[in-house]
C-alpha atoms as a PDB file:
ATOM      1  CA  UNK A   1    -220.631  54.150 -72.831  1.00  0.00           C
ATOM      2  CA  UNK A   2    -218.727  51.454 -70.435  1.00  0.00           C
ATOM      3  CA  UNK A   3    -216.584  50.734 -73.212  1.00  0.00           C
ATOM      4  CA  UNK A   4    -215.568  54.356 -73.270  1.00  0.00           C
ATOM      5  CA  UNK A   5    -215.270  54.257 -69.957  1.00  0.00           C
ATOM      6  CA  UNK A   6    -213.004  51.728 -69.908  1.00  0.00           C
ATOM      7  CA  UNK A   7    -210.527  52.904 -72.895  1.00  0.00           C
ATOM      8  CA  UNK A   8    -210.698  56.552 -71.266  1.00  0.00           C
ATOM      9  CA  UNK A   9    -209.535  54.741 -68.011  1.00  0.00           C
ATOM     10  CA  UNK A  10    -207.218  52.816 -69.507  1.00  0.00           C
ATOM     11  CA  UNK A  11    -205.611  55.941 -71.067  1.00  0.00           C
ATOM     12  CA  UNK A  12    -205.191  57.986 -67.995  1.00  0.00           C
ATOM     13  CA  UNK A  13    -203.503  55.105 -66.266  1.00  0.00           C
ATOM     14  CA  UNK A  14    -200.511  54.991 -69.333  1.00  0.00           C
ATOM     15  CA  UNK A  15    -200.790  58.915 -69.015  1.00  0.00           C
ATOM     16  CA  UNK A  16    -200.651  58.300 -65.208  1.00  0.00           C
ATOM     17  CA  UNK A  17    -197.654  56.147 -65.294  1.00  0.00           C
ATOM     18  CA  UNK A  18    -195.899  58.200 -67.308  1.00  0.00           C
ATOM     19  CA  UNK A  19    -197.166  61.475 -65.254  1.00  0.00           C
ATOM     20  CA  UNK A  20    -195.439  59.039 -61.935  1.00  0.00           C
ATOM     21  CA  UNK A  21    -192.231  58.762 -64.257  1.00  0.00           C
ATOM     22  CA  UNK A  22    -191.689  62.423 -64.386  1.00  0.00           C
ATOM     23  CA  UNK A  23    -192.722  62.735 -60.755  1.00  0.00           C
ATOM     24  CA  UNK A  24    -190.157  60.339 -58.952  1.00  0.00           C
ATOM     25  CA  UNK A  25    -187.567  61.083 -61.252  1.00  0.00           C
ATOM     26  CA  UNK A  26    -187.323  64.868 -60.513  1.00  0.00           C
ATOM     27  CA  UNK A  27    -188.462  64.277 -56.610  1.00  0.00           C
ATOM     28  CA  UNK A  28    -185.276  61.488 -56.849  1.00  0.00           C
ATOM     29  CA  UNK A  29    -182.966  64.376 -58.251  1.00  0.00           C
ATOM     30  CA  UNK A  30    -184.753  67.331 -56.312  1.00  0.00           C
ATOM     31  CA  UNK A  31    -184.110  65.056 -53.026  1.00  0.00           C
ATOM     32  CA  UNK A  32    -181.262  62.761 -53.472  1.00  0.00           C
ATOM     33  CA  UNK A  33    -178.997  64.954 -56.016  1.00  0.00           C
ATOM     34  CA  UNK A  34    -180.031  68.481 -55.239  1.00  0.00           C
ATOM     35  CA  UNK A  35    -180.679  67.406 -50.849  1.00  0.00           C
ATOM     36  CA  UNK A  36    -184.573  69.636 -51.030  1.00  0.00           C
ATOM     37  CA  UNK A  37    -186.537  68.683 -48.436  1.00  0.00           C
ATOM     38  CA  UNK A  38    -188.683  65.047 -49.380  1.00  0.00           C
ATOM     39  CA  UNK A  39    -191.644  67.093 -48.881  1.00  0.00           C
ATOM     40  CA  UNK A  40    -190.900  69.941 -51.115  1.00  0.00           C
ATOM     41  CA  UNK A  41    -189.189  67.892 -53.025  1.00  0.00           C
ATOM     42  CA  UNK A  42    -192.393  65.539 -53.547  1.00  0.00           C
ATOM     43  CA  UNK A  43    -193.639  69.113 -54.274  1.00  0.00           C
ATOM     44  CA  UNK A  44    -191.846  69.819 -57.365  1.00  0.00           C
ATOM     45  CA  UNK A  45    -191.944  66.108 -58.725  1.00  0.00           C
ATOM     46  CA  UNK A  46    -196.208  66.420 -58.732  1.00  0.00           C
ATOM     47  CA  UNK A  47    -196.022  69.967 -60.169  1.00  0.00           C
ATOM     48  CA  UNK A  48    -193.824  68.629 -63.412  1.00  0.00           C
ATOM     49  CA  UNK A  49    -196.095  65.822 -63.615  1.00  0.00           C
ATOM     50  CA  UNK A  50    -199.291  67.870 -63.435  1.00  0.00           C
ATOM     51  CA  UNK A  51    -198.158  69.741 -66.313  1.00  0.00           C
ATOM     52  CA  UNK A  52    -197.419  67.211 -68.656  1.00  0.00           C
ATOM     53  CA  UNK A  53    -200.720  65.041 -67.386  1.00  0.00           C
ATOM     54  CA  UNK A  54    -202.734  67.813 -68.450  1.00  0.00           C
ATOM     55  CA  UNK A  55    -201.465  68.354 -71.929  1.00  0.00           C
ATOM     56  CA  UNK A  56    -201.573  64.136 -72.358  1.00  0.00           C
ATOM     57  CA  UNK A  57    -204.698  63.986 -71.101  1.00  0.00           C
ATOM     58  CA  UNK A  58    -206.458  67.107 -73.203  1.00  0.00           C
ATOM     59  CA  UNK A  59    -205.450  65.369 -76.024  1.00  0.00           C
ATOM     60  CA  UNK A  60    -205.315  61.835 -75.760  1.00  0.00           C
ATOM     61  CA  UNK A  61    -207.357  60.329 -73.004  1.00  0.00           C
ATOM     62  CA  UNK A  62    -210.530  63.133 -73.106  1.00  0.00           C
ATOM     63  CA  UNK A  63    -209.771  63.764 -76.141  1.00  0.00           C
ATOM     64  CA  UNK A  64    -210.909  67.795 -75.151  1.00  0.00           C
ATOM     65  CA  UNK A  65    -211.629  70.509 -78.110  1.00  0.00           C
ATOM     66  CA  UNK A  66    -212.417  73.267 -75.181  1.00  0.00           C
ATOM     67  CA  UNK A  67    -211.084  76.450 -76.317  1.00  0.00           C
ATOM     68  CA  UNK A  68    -211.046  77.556 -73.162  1.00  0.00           C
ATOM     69  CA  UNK A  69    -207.213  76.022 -72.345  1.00  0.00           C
ATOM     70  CA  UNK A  70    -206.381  78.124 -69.325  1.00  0.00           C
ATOM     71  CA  UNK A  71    -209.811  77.357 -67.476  1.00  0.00           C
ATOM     72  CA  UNK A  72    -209.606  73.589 -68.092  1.00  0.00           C
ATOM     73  CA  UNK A  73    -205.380  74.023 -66.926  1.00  0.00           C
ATOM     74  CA  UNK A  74    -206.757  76.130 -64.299  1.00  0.00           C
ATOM     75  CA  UNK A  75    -209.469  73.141 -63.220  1.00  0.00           C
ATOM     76  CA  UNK A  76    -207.200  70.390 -63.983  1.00  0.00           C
ATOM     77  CA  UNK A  77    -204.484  72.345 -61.289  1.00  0.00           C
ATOM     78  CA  UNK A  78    -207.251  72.710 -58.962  1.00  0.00           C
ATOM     79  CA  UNK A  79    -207.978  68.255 -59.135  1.00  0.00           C
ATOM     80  CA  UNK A  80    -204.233  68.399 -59.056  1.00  0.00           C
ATOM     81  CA  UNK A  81    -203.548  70.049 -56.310  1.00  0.00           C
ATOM     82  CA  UNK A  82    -206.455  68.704 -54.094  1.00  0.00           C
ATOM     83  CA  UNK A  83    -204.474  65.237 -54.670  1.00  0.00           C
ATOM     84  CA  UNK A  84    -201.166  66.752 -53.987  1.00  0.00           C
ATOM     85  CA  UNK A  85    -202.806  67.906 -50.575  1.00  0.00           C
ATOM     86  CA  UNK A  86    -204.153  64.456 -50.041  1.00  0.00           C
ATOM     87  CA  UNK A  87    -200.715  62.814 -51.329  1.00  0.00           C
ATOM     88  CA  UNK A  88    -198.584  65.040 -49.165  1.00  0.00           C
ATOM     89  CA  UNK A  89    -201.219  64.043 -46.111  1.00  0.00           C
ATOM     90  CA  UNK A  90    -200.725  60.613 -46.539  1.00  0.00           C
ATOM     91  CA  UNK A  91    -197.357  60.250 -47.418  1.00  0.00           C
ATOM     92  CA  UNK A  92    -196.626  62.120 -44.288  1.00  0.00           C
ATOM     93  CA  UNK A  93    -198.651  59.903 -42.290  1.00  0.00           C
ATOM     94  CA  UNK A  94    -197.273  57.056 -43.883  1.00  0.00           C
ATOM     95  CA  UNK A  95    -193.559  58.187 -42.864  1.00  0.00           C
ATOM     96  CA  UNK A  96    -194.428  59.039 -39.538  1.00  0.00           C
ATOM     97  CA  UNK A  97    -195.810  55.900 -38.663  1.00  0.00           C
ATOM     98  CA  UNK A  98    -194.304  53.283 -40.357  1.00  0.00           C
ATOM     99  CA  UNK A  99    -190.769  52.430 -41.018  1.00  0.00           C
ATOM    100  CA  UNK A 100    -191.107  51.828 -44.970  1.00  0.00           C
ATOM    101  CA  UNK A 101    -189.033  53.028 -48.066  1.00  0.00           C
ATOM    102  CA  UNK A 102    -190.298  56.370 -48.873  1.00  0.00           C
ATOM    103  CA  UNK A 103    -190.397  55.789 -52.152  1.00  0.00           C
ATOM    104  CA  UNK A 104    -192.505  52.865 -51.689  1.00  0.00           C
ATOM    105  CA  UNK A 105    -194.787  54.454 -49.697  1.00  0.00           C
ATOM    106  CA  UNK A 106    -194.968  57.208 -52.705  1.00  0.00           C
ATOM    107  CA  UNK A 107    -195.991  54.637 -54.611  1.00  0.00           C
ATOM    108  CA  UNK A 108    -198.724  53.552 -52.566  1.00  0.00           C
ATOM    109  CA  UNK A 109    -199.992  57.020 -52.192  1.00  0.00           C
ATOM    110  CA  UNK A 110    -199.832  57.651 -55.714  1.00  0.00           C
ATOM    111  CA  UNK A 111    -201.751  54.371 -56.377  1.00  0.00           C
ATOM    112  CA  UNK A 112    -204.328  56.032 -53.710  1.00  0.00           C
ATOM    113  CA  UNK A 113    -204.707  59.642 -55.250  1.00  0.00           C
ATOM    114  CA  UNK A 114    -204.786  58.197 -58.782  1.00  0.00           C
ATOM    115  CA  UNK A 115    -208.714  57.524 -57.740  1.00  0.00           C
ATOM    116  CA  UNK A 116    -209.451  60.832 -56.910  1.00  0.00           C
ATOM    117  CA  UNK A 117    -207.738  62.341 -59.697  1.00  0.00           C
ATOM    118  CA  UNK A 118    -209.393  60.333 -62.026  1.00  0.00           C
ATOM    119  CA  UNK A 119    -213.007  60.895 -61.191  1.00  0.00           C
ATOM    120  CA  UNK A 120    -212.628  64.519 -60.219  1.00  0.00           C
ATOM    121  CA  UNK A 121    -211.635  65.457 -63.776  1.00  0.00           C
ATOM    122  CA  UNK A 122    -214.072  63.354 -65.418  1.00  0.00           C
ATOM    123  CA  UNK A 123    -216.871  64.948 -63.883  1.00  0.00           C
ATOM    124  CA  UNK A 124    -215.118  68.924 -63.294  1.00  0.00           C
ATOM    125  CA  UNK A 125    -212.292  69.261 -65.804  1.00  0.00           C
ATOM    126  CA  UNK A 126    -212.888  67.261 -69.045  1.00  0.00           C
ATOM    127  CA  UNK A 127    -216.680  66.815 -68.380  1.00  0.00           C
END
């Protein structure tokens, strides 16, 4: 069982990294390129990221047979979104009371959230 653990863990963090890929690059070009607000912005890069995490993650790291796709998506979005809502919370505080790179302090969020999100569709999502 810990061995599983471990490999499923493993798995989500690659997925993860490549989920945080997707995520700065389009909040970089939704922010930078396009001038959307960081927040909304930050928005948009989490949504693309969500989507792709959940089809990575079905397939490779719970390796899911649920036929029941758009309840899992739908349970996955919920997790998701409950990080985004903690993400956005402390990347906001983060901003507001430090002086820090944004996009470092993204990255420290992310490295926060990736907890929650991990554990919450272990036990809901991909139980």
């Amino acid at each position: 069982m810990e061995k599983i653990f471990n490999i499923r863990f493993i798995r989500f963090g690659i997925v993860g990294v490549f989920g945080t890929l997707i995520d700065f690059g389009v909040t970089w070009i939704c922010k930078e390129q396009l001038k959307i607000n960081k927040y909304l912005a930050n928005t948009s890069g989490f949504i693309c990221a969500v989507c792709s995490n959940y089809c990575l993650n079905r397939l490779w790291t719970f390796a899911s047979t649920d036929n029941r796709i758009i309840l899992q998506f739908s349970k996955f979005l919920v997790v998701s979104l409950i990080g985004l809502a903690i993400n956005n919370l402390l990347l906001y505080l983060f901003v507001k009371n430090t002086k820090h790179n944004f996009y470092l302090l993204k990255l420290i969020v992310t490295g926060i959230v990736v907890f929650w999100n991990y554990f919450a569709n272990l036990i809901y999502t991909f139980h």
